[in-house]
Protein backbone atom coordinates (compact mmCIF):
# COMPACT_ATOMS: atom_id res chain seq x y z
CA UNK A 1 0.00 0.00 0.00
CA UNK A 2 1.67 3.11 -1.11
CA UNK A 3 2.03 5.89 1.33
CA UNK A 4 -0.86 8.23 0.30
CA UNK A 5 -2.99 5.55 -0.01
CA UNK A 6 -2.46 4.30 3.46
CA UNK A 7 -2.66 7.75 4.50
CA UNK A 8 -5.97 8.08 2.99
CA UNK A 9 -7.24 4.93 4.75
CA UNK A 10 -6.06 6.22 8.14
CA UNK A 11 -7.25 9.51 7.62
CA UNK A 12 -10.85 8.42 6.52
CA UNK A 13 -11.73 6.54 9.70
CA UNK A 14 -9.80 9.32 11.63
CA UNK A 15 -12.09 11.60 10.40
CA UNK A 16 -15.27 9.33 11.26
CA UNK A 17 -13.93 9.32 14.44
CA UNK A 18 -13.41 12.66 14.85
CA UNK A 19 -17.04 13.31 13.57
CA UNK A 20 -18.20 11.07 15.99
CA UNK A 21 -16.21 12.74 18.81
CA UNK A 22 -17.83 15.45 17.53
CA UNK A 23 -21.11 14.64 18.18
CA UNK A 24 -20.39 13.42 21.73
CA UNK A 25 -18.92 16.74 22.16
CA UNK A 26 -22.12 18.70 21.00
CA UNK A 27 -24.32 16.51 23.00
CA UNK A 28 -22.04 16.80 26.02
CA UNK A 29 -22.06 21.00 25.27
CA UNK A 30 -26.03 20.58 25.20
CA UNK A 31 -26.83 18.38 27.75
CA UNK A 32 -24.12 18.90 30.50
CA UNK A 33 -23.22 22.30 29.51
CA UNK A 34 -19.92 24.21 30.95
CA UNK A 35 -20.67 23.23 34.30
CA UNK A 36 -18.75 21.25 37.45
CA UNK A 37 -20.01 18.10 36.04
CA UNK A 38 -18.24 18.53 32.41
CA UNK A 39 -15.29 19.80 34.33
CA UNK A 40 -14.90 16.83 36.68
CA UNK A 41 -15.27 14.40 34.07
CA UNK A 42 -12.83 16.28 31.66
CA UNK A 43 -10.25 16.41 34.02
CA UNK A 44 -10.76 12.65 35.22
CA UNK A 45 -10.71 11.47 31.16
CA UNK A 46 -7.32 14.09 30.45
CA UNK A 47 -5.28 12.29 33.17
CA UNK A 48 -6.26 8.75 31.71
CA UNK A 49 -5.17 9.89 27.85
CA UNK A 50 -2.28 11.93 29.06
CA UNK A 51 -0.93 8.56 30.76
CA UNK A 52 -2.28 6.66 27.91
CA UNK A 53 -0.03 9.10 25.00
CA UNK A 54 2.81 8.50 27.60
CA UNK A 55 2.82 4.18 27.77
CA UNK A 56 1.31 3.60 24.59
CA UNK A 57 1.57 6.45 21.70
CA UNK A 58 4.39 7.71 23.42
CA UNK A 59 7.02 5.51 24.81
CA UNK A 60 6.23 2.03 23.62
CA UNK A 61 5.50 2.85 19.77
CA UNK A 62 8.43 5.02 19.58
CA UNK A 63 10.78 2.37 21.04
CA UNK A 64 8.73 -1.15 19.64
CA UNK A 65 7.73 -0.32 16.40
CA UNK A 66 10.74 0.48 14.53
CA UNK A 67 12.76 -2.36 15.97
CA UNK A 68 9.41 -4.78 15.25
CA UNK A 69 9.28 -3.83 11.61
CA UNK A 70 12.94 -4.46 11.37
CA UNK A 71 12.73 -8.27 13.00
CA UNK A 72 9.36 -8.78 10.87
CA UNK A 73 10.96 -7.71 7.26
CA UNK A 74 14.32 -9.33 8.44
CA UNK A 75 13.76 -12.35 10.32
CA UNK A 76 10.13 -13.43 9.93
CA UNK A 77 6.68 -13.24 11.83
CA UNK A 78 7.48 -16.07 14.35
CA UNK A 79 10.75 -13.99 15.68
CA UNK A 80 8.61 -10.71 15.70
CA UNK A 81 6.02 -12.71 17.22
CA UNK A 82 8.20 -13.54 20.22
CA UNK A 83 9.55 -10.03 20.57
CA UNK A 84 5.45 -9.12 20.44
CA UNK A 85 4.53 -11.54 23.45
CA UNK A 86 7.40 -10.37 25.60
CA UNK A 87 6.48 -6.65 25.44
CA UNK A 88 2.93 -7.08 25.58
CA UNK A 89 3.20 -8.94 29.22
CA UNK A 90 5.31 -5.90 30.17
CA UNK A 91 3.35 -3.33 28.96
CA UNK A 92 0.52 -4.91 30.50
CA UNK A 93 1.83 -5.71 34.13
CA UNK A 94 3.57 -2.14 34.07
CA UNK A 95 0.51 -0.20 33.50
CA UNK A 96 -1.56 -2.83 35.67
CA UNK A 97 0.62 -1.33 38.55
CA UNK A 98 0.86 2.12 37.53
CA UNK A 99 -2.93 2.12 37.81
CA UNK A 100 -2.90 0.61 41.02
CA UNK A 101 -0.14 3.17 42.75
CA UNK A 102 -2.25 6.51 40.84
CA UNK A 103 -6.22 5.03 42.08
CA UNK A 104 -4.66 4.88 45.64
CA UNK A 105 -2.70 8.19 45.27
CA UNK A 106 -5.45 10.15 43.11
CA UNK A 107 -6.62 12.78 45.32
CA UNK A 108 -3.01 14.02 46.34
CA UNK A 109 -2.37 13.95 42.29
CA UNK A 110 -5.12 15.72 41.58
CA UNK A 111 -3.76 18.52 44.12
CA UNK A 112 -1.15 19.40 41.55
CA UNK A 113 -3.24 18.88 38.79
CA UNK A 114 -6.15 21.11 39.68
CA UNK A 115 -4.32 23.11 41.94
CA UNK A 116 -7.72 25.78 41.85
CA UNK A 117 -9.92 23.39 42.76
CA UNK A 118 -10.91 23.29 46.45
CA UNK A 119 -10.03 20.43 47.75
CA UNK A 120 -13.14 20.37 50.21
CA UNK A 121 -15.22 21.14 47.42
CA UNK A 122 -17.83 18.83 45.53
CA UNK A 123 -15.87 19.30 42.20
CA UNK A 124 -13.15 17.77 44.05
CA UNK A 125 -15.00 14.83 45.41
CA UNK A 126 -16.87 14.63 41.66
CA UNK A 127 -13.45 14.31 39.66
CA UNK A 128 -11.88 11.75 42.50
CA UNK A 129 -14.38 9.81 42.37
CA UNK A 130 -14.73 10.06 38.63
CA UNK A 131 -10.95 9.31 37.79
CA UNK A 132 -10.43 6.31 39.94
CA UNK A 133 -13.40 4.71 38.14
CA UNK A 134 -12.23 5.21 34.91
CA UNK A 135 -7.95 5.74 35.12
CA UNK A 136 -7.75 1.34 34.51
CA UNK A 137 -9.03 2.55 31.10
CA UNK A 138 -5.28 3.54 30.89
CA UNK A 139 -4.22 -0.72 30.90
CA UNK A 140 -6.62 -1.66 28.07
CA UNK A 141 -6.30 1.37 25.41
CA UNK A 142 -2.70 0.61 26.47
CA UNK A 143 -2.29 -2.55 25.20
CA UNK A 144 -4.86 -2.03 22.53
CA UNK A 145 -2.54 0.47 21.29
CA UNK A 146 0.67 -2.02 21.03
CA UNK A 147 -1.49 -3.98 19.20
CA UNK A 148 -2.65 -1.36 16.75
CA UNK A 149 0.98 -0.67 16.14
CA UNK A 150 1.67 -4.43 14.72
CA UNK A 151 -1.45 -4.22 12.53
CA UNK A 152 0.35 -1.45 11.33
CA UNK A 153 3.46 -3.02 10.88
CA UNK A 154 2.12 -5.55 8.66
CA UNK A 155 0.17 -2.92 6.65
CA UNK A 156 -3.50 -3.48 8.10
CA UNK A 157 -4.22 0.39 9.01
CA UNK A 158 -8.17 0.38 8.73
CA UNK A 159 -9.62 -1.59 11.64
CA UNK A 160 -7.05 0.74 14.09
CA UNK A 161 -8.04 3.70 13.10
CA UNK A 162 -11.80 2.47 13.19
CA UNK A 163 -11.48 1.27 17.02
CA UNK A 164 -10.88 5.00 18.22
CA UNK A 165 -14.22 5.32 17.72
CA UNK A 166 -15.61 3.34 20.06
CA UNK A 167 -15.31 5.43 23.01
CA UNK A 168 -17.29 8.13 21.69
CA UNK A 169 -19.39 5.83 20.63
CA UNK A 170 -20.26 4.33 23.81
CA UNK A 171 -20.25 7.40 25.86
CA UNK A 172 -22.99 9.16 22.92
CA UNK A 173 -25.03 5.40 24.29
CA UNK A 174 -24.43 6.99 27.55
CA UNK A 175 -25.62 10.23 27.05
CA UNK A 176 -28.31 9.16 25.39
CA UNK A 177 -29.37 7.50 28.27
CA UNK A 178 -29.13 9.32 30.92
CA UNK A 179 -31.35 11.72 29.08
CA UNK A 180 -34.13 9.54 28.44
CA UNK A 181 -33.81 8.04 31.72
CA UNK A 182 -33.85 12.27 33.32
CA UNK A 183 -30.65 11.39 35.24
CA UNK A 184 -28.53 13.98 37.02
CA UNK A 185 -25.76 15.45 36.10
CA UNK A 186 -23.73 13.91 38.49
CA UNK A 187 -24.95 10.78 37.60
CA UNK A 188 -24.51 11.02 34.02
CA UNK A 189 -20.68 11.13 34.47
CA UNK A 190 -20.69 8.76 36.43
CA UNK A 191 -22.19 6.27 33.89
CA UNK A 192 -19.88 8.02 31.33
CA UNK A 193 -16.94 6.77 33.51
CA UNK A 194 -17.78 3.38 33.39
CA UNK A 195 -18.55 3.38 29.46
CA UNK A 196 -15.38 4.58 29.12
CA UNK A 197 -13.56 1.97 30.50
CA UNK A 198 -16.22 -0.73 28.59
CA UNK A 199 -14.67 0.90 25.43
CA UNK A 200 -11.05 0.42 26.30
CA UNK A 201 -11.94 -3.77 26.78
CA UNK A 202 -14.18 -4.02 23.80
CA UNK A 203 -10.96 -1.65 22.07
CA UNK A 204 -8.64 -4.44 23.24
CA UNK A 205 -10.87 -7.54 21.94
CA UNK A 206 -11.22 -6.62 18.83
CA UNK A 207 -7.41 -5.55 18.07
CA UNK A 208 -6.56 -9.09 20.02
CA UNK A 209 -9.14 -10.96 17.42
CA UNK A 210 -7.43 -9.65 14.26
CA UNK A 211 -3.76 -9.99 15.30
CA UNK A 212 -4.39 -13.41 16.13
CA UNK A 213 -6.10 -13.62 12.53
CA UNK A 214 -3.13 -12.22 10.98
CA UNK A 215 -0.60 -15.05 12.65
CA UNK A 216 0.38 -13.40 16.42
CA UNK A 217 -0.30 -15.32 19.29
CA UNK A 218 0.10 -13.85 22.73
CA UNK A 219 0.47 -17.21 24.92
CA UNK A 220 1.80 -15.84 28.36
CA UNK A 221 5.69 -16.68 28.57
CA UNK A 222 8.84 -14.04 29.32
CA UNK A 223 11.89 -13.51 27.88
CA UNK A 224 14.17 -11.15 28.60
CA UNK A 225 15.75 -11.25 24.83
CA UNK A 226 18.04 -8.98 23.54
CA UNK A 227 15.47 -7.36 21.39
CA UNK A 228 13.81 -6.87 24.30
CA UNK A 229 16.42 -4.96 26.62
CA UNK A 230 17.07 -2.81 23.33
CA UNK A 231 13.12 -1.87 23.40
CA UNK A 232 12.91 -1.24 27.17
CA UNK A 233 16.34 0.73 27.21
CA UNK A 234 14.93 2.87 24.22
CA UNK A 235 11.88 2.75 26.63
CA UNK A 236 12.94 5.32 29.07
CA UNK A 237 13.39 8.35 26.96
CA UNK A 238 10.85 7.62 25.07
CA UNK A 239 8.26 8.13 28.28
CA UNK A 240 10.41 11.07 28.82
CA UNK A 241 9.81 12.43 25.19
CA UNK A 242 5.99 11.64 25.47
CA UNK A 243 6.20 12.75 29.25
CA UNK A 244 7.50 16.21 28.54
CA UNK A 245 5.05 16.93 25.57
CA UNK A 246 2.28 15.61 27.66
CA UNK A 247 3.61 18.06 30.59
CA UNK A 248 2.29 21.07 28.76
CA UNK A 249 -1.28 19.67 28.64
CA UNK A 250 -0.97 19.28 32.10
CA UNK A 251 0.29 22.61 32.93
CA UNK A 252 -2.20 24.47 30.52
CA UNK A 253 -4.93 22.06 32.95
CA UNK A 254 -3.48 23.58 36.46
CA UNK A 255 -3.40 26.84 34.79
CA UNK A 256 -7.31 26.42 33.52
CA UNK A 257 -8.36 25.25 36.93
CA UNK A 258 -7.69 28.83 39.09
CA UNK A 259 -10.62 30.20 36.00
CA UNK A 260 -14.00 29.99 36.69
CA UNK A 261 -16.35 26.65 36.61
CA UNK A 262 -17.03 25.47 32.95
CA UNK A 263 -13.44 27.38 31.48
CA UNK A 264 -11.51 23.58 31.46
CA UNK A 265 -14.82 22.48 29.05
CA UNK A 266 -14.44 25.59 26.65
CA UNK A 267 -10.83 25.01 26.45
CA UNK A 268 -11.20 21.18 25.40
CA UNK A 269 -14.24 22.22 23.19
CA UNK A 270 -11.57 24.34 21.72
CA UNK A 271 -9.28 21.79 21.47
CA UNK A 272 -11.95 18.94 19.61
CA UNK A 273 -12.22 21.48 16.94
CA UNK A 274 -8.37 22.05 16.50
CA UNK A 275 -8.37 18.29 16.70
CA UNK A 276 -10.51 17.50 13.41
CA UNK A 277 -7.65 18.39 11.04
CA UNK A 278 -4.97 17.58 13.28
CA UNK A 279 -6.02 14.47 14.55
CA UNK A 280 -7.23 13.01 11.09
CA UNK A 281 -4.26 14.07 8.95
CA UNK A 282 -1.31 14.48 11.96
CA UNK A 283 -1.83 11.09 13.15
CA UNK A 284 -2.62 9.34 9.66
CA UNK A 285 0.54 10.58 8.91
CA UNK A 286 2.62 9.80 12.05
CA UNK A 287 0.67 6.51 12.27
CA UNK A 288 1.72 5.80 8.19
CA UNK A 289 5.56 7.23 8.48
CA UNK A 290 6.70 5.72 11.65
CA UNK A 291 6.74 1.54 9.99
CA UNK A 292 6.94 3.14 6.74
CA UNK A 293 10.09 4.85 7.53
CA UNK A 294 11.72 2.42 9.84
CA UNK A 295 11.63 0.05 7.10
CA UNK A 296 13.44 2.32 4.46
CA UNK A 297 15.71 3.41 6.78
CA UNK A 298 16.38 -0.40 8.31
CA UNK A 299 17.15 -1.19 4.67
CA UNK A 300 19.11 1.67 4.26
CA UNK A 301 16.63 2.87 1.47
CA UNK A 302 17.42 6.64 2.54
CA UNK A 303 16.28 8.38 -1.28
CA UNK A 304 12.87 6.32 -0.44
CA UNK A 305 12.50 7.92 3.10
CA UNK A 306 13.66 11.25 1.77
CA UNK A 307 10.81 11.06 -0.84
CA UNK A 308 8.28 9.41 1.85
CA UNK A 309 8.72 12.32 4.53
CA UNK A 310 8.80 15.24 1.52
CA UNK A 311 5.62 13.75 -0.07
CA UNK A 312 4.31 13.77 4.00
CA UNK A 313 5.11 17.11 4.57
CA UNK A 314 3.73 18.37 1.17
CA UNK A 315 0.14 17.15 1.62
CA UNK A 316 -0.02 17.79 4.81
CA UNK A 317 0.96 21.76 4.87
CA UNK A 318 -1.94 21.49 2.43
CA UNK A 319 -4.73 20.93 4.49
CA UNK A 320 -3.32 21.99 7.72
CA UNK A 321 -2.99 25.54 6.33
CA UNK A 322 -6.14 25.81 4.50
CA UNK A 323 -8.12 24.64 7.87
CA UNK A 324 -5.83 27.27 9.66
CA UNK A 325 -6.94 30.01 7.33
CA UNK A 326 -10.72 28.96 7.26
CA UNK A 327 -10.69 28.54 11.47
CA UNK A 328 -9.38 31.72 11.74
CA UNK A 329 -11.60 33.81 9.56
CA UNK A 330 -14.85 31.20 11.07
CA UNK A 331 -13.51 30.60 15.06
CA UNK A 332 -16.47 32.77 16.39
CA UNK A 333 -18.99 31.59 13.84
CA UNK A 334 -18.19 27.64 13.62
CA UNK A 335 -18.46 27.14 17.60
CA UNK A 336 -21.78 28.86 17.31
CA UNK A 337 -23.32 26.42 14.52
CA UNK A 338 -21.16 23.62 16.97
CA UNK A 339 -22.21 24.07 20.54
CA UNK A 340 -24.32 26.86 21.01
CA UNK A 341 -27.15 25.16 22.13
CA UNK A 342 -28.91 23.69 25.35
CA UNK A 343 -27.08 24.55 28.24
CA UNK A 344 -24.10 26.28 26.32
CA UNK A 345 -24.79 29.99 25.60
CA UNK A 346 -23.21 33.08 24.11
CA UNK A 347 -20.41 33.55 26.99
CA UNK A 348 -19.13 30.21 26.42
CA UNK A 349 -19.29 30.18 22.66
CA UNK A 350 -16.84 33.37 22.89
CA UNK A 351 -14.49 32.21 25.58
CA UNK A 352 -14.37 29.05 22.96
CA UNK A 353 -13.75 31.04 20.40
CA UNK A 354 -10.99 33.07 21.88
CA UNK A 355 -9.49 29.42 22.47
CA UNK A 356 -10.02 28.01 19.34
CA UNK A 357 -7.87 31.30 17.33
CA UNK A 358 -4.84 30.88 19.65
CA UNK A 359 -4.84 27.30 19.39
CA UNK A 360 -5.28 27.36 15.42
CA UNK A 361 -2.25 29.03 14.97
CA UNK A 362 -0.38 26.60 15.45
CA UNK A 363 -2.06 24.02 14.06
CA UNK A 364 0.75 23.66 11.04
CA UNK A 365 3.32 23.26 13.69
CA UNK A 366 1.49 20.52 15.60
CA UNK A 367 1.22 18.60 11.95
CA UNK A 368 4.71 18.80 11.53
CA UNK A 369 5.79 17.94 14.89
CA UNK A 370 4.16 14.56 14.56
CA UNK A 371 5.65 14.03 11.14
CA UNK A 372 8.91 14.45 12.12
CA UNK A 373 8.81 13.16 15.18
CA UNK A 374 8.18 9.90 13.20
CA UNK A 375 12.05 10.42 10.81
CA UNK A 376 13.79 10.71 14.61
CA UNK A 377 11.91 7.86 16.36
CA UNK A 378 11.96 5.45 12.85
CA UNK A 379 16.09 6.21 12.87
CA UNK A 380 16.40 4.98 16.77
CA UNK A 381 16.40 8.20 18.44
CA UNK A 382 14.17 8.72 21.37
CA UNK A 383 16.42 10.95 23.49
CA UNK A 384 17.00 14.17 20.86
CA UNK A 385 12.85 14.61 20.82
CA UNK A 386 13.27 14.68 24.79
CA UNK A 387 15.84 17.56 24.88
CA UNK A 388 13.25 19.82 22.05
CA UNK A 389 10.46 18.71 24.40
CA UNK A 390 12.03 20.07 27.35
CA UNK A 391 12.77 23.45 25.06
CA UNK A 392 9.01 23.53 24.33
CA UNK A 393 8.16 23.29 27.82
CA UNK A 394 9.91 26.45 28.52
CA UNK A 395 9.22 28.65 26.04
CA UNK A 396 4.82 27.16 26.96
CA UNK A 397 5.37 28.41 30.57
CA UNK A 398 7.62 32.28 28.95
CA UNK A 399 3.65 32.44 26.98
CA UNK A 400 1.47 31.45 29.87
CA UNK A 401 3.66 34.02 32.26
CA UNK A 402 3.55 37.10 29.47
CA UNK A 403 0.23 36.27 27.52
CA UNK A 404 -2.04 35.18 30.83
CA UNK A 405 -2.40 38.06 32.18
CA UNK A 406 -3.66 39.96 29.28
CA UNK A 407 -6.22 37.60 27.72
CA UNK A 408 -6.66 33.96 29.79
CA UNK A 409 -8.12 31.61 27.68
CA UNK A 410 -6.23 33.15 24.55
CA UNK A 411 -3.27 33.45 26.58
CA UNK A 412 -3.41 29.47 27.38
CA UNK A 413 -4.23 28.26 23.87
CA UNK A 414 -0.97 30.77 22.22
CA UNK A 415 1.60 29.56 25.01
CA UNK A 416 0.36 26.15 23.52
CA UNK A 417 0.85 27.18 19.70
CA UNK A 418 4.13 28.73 20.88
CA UNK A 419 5.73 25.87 21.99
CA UNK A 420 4.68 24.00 18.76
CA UNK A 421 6.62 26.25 16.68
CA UNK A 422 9.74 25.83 18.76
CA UNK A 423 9.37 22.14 18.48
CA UNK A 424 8.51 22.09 15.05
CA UNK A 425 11.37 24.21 13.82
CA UNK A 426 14.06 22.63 16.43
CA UNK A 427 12.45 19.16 14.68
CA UNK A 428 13.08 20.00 10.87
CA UNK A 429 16.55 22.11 11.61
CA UNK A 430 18.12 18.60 13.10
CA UNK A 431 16.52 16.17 11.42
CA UNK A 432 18.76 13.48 10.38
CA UNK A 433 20.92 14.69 7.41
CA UNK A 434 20.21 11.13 5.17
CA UNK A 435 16.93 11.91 4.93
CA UNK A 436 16.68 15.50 4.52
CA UNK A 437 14.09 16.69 2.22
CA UNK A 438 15.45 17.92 -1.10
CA UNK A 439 14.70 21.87 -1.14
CA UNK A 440 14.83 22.59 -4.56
CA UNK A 441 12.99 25.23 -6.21
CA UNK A 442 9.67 23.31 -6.83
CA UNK A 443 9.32 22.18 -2.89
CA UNK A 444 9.65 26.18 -2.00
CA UNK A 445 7.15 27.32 -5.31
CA UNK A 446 4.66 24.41 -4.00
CA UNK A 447 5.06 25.56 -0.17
CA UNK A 448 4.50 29.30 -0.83
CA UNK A 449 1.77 28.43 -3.28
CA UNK A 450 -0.47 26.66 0.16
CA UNK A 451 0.63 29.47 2.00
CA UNK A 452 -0.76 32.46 -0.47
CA UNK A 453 -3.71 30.42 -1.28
CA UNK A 454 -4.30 30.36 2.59
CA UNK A 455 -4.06 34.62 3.20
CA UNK A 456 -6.41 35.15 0.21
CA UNK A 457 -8.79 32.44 1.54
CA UNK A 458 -8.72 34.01 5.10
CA UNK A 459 -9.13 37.47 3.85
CA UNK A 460 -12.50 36.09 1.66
CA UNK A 461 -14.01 33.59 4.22
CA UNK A 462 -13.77 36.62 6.78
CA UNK A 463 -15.08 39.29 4.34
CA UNK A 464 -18.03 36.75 3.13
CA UNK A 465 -18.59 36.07 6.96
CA UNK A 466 -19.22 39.99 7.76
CA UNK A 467 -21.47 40.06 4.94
CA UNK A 468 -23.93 36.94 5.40
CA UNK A 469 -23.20 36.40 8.90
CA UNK A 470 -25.50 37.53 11.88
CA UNK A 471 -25.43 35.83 15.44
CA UNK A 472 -28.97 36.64 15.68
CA UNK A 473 -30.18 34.36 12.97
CA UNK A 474 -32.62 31.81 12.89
CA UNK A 475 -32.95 28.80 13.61
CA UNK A 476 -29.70 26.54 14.11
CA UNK A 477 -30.39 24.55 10.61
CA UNK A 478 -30.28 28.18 8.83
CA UNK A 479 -27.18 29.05 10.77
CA UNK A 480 -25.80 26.05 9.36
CA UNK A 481 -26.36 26.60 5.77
CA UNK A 482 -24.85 30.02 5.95
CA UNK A 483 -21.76 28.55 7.34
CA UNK A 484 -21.99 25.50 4.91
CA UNK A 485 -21.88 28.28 1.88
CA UNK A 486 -18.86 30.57 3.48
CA UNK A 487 -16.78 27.54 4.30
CA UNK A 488 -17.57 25.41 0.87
CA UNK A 489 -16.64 28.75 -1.08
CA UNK A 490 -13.14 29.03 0.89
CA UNK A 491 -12.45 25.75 1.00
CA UNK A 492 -13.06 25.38 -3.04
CA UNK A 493 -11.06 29.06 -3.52
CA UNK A 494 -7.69 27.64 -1.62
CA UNK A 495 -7.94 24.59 -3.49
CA UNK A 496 -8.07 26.36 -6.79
CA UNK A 497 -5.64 28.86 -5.94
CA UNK A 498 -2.95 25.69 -4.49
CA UNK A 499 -3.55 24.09 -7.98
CA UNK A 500 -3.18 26.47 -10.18
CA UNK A 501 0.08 27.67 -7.81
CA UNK A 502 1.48 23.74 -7.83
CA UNK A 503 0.68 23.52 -12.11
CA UNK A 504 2.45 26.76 -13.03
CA UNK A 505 5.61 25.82 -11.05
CA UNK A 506 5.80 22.36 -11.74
CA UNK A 507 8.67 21.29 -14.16
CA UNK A 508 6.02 19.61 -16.61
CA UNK A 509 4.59 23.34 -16.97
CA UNK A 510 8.28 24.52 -17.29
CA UNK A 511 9.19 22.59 -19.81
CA UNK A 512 5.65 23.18 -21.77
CA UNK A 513 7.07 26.99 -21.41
CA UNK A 514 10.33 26.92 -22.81
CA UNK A 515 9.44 25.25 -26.34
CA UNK A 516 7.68 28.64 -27.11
């Protein structure tokens, strides 16, 4: 399956299950609103996935995968297999424990966490309660994970990318629910919780059922092999890597917690709309690159990585600019036609808003940090990603400490962007000089082409917004439409614009030119 392709196939379900997220968020907006209860269970579900990038996405792909492929392409499924069975066991005994020591410890966690929440208050009590019922989620999404990664491996990307939607899945069942049943808020979240952690298991079954369908077998033995010690030595800085990157979520969550009641859920409403391009074409592409490019670079097939991370880079500057140019020019109007409805009114669709533009910024950054975090971790190197991460941290907490104090939620969301950039640029400046991207003329004409195409879009979409736009219109459905029109016209404008931009410099077009 050829790298776009693949892409394509990971990006598709992404994007289902980002549009399912979606509509868990909207129904969680309208039926929970910005309150203690959304709060509580936010906070509970961010320390679960921040543990979860750590283990999993973080330290274990980063370190397993590439040496995986390499025994798989090299040495055949029944050595990879063995390598597979060993790390599994340890992956699943670690985080077994972890989640043991962090349910008993969780209120005295959560004091550094949510440093503004009172610890006598009922939010306190709510999110306690909350995250020690659904934190084991952390073993099976774990694991699931790991598993993901070998379907991967072997070029089976669909059914992965499908599974990530069964959490929202089963918490829009939940939702559902509780409204039809009239329950309370507080117990709402409560049943949330434990759907949450049914999704992780049934995540884990069905990953299990098709890597034993594709020839892996994970009958309990342990080996300490020397693939092994390499993986678990690799191990540590990857969990620092993931750990540090991680850190800022945490820190922009301690921050968020000293604002008022219902800020954390406009922040991560903020956030789920970031995450729609992100999260379908930054990890389709991470997901794709990292087996893709430790098996070029394992065969010392560096021209074919080159190409593989140029063509990565290419497509994705595409749509991660023309979504940054249309979320700009739409932030206020497209969490109005998202959330404003039910329990979530006008000052929450603007403190969303204000979000949504700092973190949009630097959306291209994020894209390309997980791109080429994929060249360093595919070539062996978790510990040079640990050193940029601890750079990023810094110059997050320089933004929070200058840009706080003049607008909060704004202030958050561009300390975030901020440190994106620095990793991003620290990222592409070092990357490994075998598989540096050729910058010839018709990379930069192609590059400044997306990025023209996205200041005339931006400069339309929020013209045709002032024009056609009025917060006091209609119903929701007409709302809607408008936004429909102004986004479809901007959308179809950068397109057009990046075409005709990528034709006119392309050497076909060049060489058309010089026989007249």
């Amino acid at each position: 399956m050829s790298l776009i392709k693949a892409t394509a196939t990971v990006g598709s379900f992404t994007l289902l299950s980002r549009v399912v997220g979606f509509i868990r968020e909207c129904l969680m907006a309208s039926l929970l609103g910005a309150g203690m209860c959304a709060d509580a269970l936010l906070v509970a579900l961010r320390l679960a996935n921040t543990f979860r990038r750590i283990f999993a996405e973080g330290a274990f792909n980063a370190s397993f995968l590439p040496r995986f492929s390499r025994i798989l392409n090299n040495e055949g499924r029944e050595k990879a297999n063995v390598v597979l069975v060993d790390v599994f066991w340890i992956l699943l005994f670690m985080t077994i424990a972890f989640s043991l020591v962090v349910m008993i410890f969780y209120p005295s966690i959560l004091l550094v966490i949510v440093s503004g929440f009172d610890v006598l208050s009922e939010k306190f009590r709510l999110t306690t309660g909350l995250g020690r019922l659904c934190f084991p989620y952390l073993v099976f999404i774990s694991t699931a994970s790991l598993l993901a990664g070998v379907l991967n491996s072997v070029g089976k990307f669909a059914l992965p990318a499908i599974t990530h939607s069964l959490m929202s899945l089963f918490s829009i069942l939940g939702l559902l629910v509780g409204y039809y049943l009239e329950l309370s808020n507080g117990g709402v979240v409560y049943l949330l919780s434990c759907l949450v952690l049914l999704s992780g298991v049934a995540q884990l079954i069905v990953l299990y059922i098709s890597v034993r369908h594709h020839g892996f077998r994970l009958a309990f033995h342990w080996r300490w092999s020397r693939p092994v010690r390499d993986i678990m030595k690799n191990m540590i800085p990857g969990i620092l890597g993931a750990g540090v990157w991680q850190l800022n979520i945490l820190i922009d969550t301690m921050v968020s917690s000293h604002f008022p009641t219902g800020s954390i859920t406009c922040i991560n409403l903020a956030d789920r709309l970031v995450q729609f391009p992100l999260g379908t074409l930054g990890i389709a592409f991470s997901t794709v690159l990292l087996p893709t490019l430790a098996k070029h670079m394992g065969a010392e097939e560096y021209d074919r990585a080159s190409a593989a991370l140029r063509e990565s880079v290419l497509t994705s500057s595409f749509f991660s600019l023309g979504a940054t140019a249309l979320l700009l020019a739409l932030a206020q109007e497209t969490v109005a036609v998202a959330f404003q409805r039910g329990l979530f009114q006008q000052d929450q669709v603007r403190i969303t808003a204000e979000t949504l533009v700092g973190l949009t910024v630097g959306l291209p950054a994020f894209m390309l940090t997980k791109i080429f975090s994929s060249l360093y971790f595919a070539n062996g190197d978790t510990k040079t990603p640990v050193f940029f991460g601890i750079c990023s941290i810094i110059v997050n907490l320089i933004g929070l400490v200058l840009l706080v104090p003049f607008n909060r939620y704004m202030g958050i969301a561009m300390g975030t962007s901020l440190s994106a950039v620095a990793n991003a640029f620290l990222l592409l400046y070092f990357a490994p000089r075998n598989v540096r991207i050729k910058n010839d003329k018709e990379f930069k004409a192609k590059i400044l082409s997306q990025l023209c195409a996205a200041i005339g879009v931006y400069l339309l979409v929020n013209r045709l917004s002032g024009i056609f736009w009025r917060a006091e219109m209609g119903s929701q459905s007409v709302k809607w439409l408008v936004y429909m029109a102004i986004a479809l016209v901007g959308a179809a404008v950068f397109c057009l614009i990046t075409f005709l931009g990528h034709f006119l410099t392309g050497r076909r077009y060049r060489r058309r030119f010089r026989r007249f």
